[in-house]
C-alpha atoms as a PDB file:
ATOM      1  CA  UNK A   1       0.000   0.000   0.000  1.00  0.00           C
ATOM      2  CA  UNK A   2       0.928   3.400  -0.699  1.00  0.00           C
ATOM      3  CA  UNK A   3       0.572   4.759   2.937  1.00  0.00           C
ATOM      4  CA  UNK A   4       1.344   8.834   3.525  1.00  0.00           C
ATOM      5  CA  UNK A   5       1.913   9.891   7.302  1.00  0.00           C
ATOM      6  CA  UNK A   6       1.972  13.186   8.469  1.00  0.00           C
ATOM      7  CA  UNK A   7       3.393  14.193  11.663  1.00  0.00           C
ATOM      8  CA  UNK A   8       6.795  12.559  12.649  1.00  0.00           C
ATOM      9  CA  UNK A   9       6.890  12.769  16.048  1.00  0.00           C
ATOM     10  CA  UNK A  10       7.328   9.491  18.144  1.00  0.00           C
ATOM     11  CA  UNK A  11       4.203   7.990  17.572  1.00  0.00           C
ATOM     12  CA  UNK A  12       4.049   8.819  13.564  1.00  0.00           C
ATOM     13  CA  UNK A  13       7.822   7.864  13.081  1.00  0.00           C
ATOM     14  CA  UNK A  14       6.644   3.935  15.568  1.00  0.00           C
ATOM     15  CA  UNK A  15       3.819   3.846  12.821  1.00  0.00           C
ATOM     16  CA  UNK A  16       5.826   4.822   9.803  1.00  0.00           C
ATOM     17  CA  UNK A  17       8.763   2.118  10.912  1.00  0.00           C
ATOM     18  CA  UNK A  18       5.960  -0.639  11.371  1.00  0.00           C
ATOM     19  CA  UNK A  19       4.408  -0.225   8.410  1.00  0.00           C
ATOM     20  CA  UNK A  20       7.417  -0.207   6.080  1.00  0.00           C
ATOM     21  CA  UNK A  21       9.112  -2.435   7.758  1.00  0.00           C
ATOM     22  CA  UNK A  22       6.850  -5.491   8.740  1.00  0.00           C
ATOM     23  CA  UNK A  23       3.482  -4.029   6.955  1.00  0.00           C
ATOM     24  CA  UNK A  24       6.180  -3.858   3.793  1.00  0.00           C
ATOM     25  CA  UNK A  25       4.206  -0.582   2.732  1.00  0.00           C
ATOM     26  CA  UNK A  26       5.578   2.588   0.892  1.00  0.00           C
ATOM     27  CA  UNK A  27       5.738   4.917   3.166  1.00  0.00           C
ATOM     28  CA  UNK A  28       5.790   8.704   2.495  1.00  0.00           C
ATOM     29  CA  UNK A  29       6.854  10.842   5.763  1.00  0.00           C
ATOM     30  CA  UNK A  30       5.673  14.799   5.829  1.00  0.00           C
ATOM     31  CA  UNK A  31       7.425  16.871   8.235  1.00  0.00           C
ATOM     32  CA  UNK A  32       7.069  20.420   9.283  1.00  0.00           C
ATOM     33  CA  UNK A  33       9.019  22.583   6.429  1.00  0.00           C
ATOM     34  CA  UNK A  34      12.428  23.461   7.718  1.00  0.00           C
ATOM     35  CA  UNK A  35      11.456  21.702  11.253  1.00  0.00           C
ATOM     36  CA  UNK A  36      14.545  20.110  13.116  1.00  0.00           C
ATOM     37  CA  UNK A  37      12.584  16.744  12.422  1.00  0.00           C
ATOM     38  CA  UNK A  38      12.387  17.439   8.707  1.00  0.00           C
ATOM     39  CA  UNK A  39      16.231  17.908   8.829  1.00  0.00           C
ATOM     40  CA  UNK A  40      17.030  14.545  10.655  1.00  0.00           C
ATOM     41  CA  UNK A  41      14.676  12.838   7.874  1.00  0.00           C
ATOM     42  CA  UNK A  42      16.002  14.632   5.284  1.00  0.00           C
ATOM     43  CA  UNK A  43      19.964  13.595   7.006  1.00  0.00           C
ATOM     44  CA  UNK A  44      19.346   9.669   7.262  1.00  0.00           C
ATOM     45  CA  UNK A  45      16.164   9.710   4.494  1.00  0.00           C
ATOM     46  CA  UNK A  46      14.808   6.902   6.773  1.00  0.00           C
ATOM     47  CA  UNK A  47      13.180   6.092  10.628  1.00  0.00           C
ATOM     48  CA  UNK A  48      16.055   5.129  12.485  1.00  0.00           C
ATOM     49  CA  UNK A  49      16.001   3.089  16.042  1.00  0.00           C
ATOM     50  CA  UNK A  50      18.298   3.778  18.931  1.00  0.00           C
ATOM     51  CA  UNK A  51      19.021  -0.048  18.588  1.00  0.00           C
ATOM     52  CA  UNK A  52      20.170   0.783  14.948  1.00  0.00           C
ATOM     53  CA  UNK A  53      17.432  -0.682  12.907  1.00  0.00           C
ATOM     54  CA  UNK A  54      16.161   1.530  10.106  1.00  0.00           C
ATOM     55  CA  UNK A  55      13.843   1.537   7.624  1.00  0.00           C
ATOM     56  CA  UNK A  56      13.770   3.660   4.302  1.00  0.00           C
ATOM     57  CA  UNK A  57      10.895   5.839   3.669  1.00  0.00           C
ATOM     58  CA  UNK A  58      10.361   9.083   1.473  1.00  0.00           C
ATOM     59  CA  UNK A  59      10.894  12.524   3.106  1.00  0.00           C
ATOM     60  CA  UNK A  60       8.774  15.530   2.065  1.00  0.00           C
ATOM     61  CA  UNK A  61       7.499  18.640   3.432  1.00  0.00           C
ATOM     62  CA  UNK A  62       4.324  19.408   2.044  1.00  0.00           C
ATOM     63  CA  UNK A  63       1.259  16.219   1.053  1.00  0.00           C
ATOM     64  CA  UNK A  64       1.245  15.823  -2.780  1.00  0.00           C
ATOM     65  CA  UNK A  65      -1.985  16.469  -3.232  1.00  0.00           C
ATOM     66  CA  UNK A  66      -2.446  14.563  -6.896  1.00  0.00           C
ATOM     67  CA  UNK A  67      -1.172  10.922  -5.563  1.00  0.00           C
ATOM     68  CA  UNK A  68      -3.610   8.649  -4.130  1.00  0.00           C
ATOM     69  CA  UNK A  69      -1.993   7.187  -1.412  1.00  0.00           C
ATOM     70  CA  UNK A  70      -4.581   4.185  -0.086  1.00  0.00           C
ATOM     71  CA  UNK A  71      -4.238   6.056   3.489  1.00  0.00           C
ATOM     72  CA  UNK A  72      -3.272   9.096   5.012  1.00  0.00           C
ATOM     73  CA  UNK A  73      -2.620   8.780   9.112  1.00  0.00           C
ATOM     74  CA  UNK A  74      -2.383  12.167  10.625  1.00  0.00           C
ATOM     75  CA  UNK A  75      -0.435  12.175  13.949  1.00  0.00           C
ATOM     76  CA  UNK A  76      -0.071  15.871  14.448  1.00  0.00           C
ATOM     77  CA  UNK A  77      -1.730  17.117  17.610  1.00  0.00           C
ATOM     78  CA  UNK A  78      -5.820  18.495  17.630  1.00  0.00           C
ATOM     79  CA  UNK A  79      -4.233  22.078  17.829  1.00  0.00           C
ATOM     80  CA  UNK A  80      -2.178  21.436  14.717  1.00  0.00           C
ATOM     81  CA  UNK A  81      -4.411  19.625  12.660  1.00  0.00           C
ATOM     82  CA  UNK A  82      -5.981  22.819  11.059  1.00  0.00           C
ATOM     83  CA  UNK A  83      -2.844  23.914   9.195  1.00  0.00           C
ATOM     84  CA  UNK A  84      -3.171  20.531   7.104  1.00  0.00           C
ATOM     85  CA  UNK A  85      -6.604  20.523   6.485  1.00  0.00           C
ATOM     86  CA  UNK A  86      -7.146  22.263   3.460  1.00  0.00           C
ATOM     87  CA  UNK A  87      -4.796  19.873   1.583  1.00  0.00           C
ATOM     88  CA  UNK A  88      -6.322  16.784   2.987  1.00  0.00           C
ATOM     89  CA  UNK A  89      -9.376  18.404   1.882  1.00  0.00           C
ATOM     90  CA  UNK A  90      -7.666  18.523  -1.991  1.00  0.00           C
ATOM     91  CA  UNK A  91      -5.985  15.520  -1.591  1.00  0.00           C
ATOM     92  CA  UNK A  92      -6.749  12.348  -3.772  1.00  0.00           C
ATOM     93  CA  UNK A  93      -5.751  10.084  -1.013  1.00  0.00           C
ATOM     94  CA  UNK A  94      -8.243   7.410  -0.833  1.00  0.00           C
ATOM     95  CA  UNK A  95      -9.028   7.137   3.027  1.00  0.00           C
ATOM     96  CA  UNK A  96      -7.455   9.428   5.959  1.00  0.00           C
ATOM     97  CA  UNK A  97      -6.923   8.194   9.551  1.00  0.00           C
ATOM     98  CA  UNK A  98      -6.861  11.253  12.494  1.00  0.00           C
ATOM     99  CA  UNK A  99      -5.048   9.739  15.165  1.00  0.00           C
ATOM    100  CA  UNK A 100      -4.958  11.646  18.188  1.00  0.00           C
ATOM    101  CA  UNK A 101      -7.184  13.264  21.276  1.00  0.00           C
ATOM    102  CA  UNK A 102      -9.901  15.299  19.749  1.00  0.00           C
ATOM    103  CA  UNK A 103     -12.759  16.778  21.165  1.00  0.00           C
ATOM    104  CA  UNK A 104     -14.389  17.867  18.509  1.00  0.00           C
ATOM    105  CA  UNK A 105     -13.585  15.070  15.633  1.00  0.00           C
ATOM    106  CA  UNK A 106     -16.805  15.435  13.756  1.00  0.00           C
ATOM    107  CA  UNK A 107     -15.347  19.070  12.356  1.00  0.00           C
ATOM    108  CA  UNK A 108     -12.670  17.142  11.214  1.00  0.00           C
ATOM    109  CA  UNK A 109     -14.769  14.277   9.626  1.00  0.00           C
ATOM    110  CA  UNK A 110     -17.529  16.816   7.648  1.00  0.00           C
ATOM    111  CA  UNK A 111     -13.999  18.848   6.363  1.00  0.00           C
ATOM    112  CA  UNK A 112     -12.069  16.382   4.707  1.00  0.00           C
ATOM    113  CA  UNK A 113     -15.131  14.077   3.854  1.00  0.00           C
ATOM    114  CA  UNK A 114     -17.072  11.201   6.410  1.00  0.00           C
ATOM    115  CA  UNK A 115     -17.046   8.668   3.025  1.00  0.00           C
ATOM    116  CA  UNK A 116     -13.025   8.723   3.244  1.00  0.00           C
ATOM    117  CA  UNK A 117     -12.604  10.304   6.911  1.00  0.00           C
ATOM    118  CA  UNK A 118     -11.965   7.836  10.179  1.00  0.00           C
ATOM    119  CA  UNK A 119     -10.609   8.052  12.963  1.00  0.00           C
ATOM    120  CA  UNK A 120      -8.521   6.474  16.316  1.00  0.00           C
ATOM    121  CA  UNK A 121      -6.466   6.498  19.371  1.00  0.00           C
ATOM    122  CA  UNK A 122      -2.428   5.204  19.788  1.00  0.00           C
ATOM    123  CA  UNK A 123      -1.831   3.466  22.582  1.00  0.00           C
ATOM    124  CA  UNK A 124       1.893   2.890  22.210  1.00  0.00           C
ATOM    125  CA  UNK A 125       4.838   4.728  23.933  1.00  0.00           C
ATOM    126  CA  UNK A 126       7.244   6.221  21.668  1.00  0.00           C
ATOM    127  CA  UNK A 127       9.766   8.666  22.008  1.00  0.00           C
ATOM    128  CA  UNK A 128      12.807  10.501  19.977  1.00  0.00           C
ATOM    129  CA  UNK A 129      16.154  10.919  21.219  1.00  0.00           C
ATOM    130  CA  UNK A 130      17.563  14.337  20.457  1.00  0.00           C
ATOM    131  CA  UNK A 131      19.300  12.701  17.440  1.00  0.00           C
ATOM    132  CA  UNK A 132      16.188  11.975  15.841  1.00  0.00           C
ATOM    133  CA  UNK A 133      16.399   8.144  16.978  1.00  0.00           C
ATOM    134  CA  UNK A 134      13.161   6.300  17.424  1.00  0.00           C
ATOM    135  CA  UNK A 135      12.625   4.774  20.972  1.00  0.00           C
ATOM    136  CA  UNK A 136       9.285   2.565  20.550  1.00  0.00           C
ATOM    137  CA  UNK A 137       6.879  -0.297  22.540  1.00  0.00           C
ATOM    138  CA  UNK A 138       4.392  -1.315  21.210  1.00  0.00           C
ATOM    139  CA  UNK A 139       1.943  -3.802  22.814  1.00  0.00           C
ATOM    140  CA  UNK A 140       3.123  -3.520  26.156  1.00  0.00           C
ATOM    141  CA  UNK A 141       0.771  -4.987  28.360  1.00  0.00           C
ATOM    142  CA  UNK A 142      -1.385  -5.936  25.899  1.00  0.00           C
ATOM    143  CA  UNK A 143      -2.599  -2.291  24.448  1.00  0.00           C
ATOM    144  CA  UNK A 144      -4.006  -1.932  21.197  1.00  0.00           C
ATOM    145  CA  UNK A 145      -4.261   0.938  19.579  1.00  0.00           C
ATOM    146  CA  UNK A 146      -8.017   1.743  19.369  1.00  0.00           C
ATOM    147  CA  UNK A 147      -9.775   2.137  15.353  1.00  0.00           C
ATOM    148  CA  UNK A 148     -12.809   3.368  13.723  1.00  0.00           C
ATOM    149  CA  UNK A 149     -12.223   1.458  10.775  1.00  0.00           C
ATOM    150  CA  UNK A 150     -11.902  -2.286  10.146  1.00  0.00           C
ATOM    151  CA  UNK A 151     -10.010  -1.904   7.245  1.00  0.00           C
ATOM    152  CA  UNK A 152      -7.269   0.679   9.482  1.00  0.00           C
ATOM    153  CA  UNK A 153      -7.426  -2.328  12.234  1.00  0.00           C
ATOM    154  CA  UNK A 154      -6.382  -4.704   9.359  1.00  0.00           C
ATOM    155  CA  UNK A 155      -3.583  -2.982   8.203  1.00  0.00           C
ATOM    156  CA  UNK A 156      -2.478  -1.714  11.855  1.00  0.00           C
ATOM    157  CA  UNK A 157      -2.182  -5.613  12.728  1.00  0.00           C
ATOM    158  CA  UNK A 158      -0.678  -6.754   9.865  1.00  0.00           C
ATOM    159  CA  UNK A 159       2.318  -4.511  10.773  1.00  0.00           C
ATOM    160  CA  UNK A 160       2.492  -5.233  14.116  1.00  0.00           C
ATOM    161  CA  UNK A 161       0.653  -2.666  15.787  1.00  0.00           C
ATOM    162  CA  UNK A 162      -2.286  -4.335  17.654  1.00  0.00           C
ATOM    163  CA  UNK A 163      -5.469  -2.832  16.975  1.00  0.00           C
ATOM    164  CA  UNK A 164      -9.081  -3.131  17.814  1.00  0.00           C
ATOM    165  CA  UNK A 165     -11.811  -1.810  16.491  1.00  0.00           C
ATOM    166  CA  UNK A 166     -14.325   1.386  18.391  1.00  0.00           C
ATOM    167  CA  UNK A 167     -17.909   0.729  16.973  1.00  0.00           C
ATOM    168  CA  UNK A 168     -17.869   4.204  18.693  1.00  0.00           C
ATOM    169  CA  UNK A 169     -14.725   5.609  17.919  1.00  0.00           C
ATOM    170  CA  UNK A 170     -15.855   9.552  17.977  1.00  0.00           C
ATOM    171  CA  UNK A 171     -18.072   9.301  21.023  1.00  0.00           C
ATOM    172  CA  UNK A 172     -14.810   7.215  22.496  1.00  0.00           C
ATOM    173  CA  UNK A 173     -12.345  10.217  21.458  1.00  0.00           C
ATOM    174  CA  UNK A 174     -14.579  13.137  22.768  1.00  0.00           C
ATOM    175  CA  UNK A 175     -14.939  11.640  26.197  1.00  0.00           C
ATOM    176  CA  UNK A 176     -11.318  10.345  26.572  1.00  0.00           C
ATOM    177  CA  UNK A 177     -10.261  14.160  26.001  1.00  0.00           C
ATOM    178  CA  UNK A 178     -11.143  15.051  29.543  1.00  0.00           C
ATOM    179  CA  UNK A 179      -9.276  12.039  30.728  1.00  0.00           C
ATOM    180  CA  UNK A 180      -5.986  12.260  28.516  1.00  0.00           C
ATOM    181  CA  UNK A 181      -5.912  16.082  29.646  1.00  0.00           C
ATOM    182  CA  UNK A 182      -6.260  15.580  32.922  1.00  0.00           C
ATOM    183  CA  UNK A 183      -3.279  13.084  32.809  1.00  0.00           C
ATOM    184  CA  UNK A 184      -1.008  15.564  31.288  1.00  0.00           C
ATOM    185  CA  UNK A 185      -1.975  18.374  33.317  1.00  0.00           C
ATOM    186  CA  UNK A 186      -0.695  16.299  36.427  1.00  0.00           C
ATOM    187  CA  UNK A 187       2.276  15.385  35.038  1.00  0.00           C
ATOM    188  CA  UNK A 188       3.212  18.093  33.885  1.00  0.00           C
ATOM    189  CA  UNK A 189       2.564  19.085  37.596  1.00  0.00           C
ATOM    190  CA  UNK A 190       4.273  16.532  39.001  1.00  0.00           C
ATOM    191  CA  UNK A 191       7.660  17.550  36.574  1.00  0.00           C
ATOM    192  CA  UNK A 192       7.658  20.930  37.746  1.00  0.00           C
ATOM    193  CA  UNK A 193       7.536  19.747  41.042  1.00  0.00           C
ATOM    194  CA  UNK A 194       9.823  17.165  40.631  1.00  0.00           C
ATOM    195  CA  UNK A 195       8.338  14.504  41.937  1.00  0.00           C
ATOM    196  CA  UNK A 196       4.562  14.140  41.277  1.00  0.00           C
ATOM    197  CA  UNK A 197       1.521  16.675  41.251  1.00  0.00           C
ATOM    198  CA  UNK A 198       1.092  18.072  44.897  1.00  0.00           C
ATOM    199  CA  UNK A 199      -2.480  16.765  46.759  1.00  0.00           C
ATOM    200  CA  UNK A 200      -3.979  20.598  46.031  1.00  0.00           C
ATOM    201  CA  UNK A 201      -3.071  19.933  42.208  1.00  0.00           C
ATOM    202  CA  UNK A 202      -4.463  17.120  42.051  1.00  0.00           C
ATOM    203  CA  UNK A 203      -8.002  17.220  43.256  1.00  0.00           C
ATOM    204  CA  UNK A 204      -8.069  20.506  41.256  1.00  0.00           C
ATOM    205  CA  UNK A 205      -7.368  18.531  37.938  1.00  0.00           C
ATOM    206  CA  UNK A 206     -10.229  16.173  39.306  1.00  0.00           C
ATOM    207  CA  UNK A 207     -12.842  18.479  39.676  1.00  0.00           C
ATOM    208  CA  UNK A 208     -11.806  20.092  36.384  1.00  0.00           C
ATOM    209  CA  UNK A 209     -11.992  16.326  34.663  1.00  0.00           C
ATOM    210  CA  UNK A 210     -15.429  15.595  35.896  1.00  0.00           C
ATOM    211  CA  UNK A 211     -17.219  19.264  35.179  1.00  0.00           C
ATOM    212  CA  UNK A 212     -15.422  18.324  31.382  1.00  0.00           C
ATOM    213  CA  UNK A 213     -17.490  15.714  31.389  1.00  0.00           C
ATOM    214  CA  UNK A 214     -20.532  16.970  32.675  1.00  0.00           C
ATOM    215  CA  UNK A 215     -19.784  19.332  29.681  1.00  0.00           C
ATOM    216  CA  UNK A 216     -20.100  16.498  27.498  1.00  0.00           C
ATOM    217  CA  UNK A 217     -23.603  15.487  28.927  1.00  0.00           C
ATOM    218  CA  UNK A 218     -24.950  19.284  28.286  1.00  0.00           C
ATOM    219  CA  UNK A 219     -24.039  19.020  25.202  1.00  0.00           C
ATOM    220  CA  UNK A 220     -26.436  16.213  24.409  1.00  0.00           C
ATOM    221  CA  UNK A 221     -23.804  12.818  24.450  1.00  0.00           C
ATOM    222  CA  UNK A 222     -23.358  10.253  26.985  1.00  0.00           C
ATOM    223  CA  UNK A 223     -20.230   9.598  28.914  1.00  0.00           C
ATOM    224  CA  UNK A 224     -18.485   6.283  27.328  1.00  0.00           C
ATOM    225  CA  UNK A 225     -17.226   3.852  28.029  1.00  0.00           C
ATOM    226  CA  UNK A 226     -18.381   2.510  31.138  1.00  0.00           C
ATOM    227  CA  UNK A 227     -15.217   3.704  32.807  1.00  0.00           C
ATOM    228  CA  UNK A 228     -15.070   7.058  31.670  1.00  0.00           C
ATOM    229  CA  UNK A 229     -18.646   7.344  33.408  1.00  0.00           C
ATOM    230  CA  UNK A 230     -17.683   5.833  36.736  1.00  0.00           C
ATOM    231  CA  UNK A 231     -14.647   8.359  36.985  1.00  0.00           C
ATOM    232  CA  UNK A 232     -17.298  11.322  36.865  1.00  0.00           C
ATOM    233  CA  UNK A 233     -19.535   9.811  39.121  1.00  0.00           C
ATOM    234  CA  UNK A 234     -17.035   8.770  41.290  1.00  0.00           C
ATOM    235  CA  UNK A 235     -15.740  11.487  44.389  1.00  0.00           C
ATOM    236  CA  UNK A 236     -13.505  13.934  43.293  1.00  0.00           C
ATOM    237  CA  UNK A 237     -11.002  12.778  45.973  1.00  0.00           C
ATOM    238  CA  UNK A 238     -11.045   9.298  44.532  1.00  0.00           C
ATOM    239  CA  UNK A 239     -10.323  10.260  41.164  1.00  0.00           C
ATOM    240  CA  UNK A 240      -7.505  13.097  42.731  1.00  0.00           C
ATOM    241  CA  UNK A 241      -5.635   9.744  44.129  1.00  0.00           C
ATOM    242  CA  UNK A 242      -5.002   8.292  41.226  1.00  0.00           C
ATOM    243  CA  UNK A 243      -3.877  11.611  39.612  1.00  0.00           C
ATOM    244  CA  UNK A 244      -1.834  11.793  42.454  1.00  0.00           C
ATOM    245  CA  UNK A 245      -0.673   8.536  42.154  1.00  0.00           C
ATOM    246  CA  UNK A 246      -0.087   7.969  38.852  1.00  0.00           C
ATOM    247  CA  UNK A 247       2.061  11.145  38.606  1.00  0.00           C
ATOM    248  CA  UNK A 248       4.917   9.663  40.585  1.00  0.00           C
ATOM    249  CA  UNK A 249       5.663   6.914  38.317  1.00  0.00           C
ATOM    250  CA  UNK A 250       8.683   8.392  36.624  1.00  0.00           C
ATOM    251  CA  UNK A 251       7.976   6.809  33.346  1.00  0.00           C
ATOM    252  CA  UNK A 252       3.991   7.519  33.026  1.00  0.00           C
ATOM    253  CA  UNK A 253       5.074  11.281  34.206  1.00  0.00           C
ATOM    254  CA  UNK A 254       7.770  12.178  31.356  1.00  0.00           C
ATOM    255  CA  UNK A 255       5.803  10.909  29.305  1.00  0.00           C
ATOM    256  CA  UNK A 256       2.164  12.156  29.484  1.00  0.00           C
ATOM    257  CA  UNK A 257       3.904  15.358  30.639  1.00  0.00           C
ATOM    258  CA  UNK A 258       5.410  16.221  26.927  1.00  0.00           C
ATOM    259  CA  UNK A 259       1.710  16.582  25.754  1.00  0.00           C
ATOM    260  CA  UNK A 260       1.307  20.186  28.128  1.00  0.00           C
ATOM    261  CA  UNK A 261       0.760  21.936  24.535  1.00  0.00           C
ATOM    262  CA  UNK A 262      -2.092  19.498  23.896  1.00  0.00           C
ATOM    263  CA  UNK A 263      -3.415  19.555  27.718  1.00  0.00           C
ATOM    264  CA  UNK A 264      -4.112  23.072  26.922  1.00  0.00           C
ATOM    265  CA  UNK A 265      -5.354  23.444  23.815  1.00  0.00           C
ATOM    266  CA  UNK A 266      -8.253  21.127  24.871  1.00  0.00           C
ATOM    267  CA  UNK A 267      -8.825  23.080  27.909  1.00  0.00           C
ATOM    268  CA  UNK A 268      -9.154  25.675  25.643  1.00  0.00           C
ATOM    269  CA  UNK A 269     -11.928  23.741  23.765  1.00  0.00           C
ATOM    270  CA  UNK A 270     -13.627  22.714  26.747  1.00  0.00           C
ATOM    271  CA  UNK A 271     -13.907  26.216  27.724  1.00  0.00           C
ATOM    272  CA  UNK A 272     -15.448  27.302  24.404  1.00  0.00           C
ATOM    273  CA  UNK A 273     -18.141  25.330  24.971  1.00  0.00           C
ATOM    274  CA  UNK A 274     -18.565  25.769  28.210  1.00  0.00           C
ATOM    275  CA  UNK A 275     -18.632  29.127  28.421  1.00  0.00           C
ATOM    276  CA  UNK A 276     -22.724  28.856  27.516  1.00  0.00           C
ATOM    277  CA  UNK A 277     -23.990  25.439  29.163  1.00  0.00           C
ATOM    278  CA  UNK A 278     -22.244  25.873  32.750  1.00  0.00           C
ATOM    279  CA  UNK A 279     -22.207  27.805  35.697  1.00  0.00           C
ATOM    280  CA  UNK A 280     -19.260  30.211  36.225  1.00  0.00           C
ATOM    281  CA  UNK A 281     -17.925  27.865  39.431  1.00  0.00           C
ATOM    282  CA  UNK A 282     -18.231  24.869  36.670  1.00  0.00           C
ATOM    283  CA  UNK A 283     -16.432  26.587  34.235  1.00  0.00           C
ATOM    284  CA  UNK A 284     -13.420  28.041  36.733  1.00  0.00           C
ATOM    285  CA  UNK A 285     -12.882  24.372  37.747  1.00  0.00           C
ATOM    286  CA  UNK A 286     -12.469  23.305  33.834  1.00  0.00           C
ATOM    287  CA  UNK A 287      -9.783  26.208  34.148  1.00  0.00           C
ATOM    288  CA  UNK A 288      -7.678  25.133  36.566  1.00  0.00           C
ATOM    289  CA  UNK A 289      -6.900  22.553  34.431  1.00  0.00           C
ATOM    290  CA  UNK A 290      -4.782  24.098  32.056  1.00  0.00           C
ATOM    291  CA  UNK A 291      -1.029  24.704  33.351  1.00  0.00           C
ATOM    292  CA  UNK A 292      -0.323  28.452  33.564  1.00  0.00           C
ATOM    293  CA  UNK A 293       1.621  29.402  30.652  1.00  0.00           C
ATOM    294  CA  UNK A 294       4.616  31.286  33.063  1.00  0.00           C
ATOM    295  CA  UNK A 295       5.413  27.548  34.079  1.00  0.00           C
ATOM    296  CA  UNK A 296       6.969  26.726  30.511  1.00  0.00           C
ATOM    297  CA  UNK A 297      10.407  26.965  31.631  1.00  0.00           C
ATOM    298  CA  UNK A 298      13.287  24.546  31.233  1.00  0.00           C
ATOM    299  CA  UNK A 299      11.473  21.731  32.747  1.00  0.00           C
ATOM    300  CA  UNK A 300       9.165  21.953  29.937  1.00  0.00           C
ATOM    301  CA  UNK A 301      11.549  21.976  27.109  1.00  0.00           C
ATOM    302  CA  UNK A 302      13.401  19.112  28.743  1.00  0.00           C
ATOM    303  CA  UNK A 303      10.564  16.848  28.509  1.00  0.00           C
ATOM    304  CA  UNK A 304       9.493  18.104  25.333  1.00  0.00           C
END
């Protein structure tokens, strides 16, 4: 297959690697024009592990709009996504996969087209060195990447890259965006600090998780899965302890906490819409939320 996939971050370049390499696809790679990523593509004009393994794949900076490439996975970030639009809008490319949080992914479907348009969730952990070198696991405990599509969750498996299908993959995405910002508020938190997000922070984030979701119920969906619905039910001090807890895993915290940008941009979003269907308290607890920007210091570009 002729597969295109733009955004070459960890999780596009673990996607890109398995799908040349075991999927045996051509893969295209489109980096941000004149990005340091583009320029480490551009250097080895290949994904390259930090065990040595590489793959070869083409490097570009811009989608060519006339090929139809058989799929399109877009790994950029929600708050990115709208500087690539209007090409996958032009684009011949046959389907195109959004793959990351999104609380909103029905814009997203109606602009590009819901005949071609699908969408789903990574779960894999994958990092770049500050050579460019691909750090991936995929699988781990038994995670599988979560698809809208049956035909995306055939060709994610076939390369190695378990996948399951979401009969409700957008209702899935918008209420796993409280959730996945929540996470990365904390741990961002908890890097500042050090150590893990302080008790205070934490049940903060928590009541700022659950009004999001609330949100979601004003505006006319139901919380899903079953999980996602127990954690707003739940006591806010319940959910705070496993904020709290979670944060001082070292791993789980450099990780989730190099998503910040993300965390607030969806804030953002949640406060758009909630700026009409909740009370003022409601609303100030969605805030608190979203790391101040004066905290982007060095501990931020260290983890970034």
């Amino acid at each position: 297959m002729r597969i295109a996939v733009i955004g070459v971050g960890g999780i596009g370049s673990a996607f890109a690697f398995q799908l040349a390499r075991t999927g045996g696809d051509d893969i295209t790679v489109v980096a941000r024009p004149g990005s340091p990523r583009f320029l480490q593509l551009v250097r080895d004009q290949g994904i390259v592990k930090t065990t040595g393994e590489r793959v070869d794949v083409h490097v570009t900076d811009t989608l060519d709009e006339q090929i139809a490439y058989d799929l399109v996975l877009v790994t950029v970030l929600a708050h990115q996504v709208e500087a690539v639009v209007p090409a996958l809008r032009r684009s011949a490319a046959k389907r195109i996969q959004f793959m990351f949080n999104n609380f909103e992914p029905e814009k997203l479907r109606d602009a590009v087209g819901a005949d071609r348009c699908s969408f789903g969730m990574p779960f894999i952990q994958a990092t770049l060195d500050p050579s460019g070198k691909l750090n991936a696991t995929i699988g781990a405990g038994g995670q599988k990447s979560k698809m809208g599509s049956e035909e995306c969750v055939a060709i994610f498996n076939r390369a190695g890259i378990p996948a399951v299908l979401e009969p409700e993959m957008l209702l899935w995405l918008r209420c796993h965006a409280p959730l996945g910002a929540a996470l990365e508020s904390a741990c961002f938190a908890g890097m500042r600090r050090g150590g893990g997000a302080s008790w205070a922070e934490s049940i903060a984030i928590a009541r700022g998780m659950q009004e999001s979701f609330t949100l979601i119920q004003r505006l006319g969906y139901r919380i899903y899965p079953s999980m996602k619905a127990l954690l707003h039910a739940a006591p806010a001090w319940l959910v705070a302890v496993l904020l709290w807890s979670l944060s001082r895993i070292r791993s789980f915290r450099e990780l989730l906490a190099t998503g910040v940008n993300e965390c607030r941009a969806l804030v953002d979003v949640f406060l758009r819409n909630a700026s009409e269907l909740l009370e003022p308290g409601a609303v100030g607890k969605i805030l608190a939320m979203k790391p101040a920007p004066e905290a982007a210091g060095p501990s931020l570009e260290k983890c970034q």
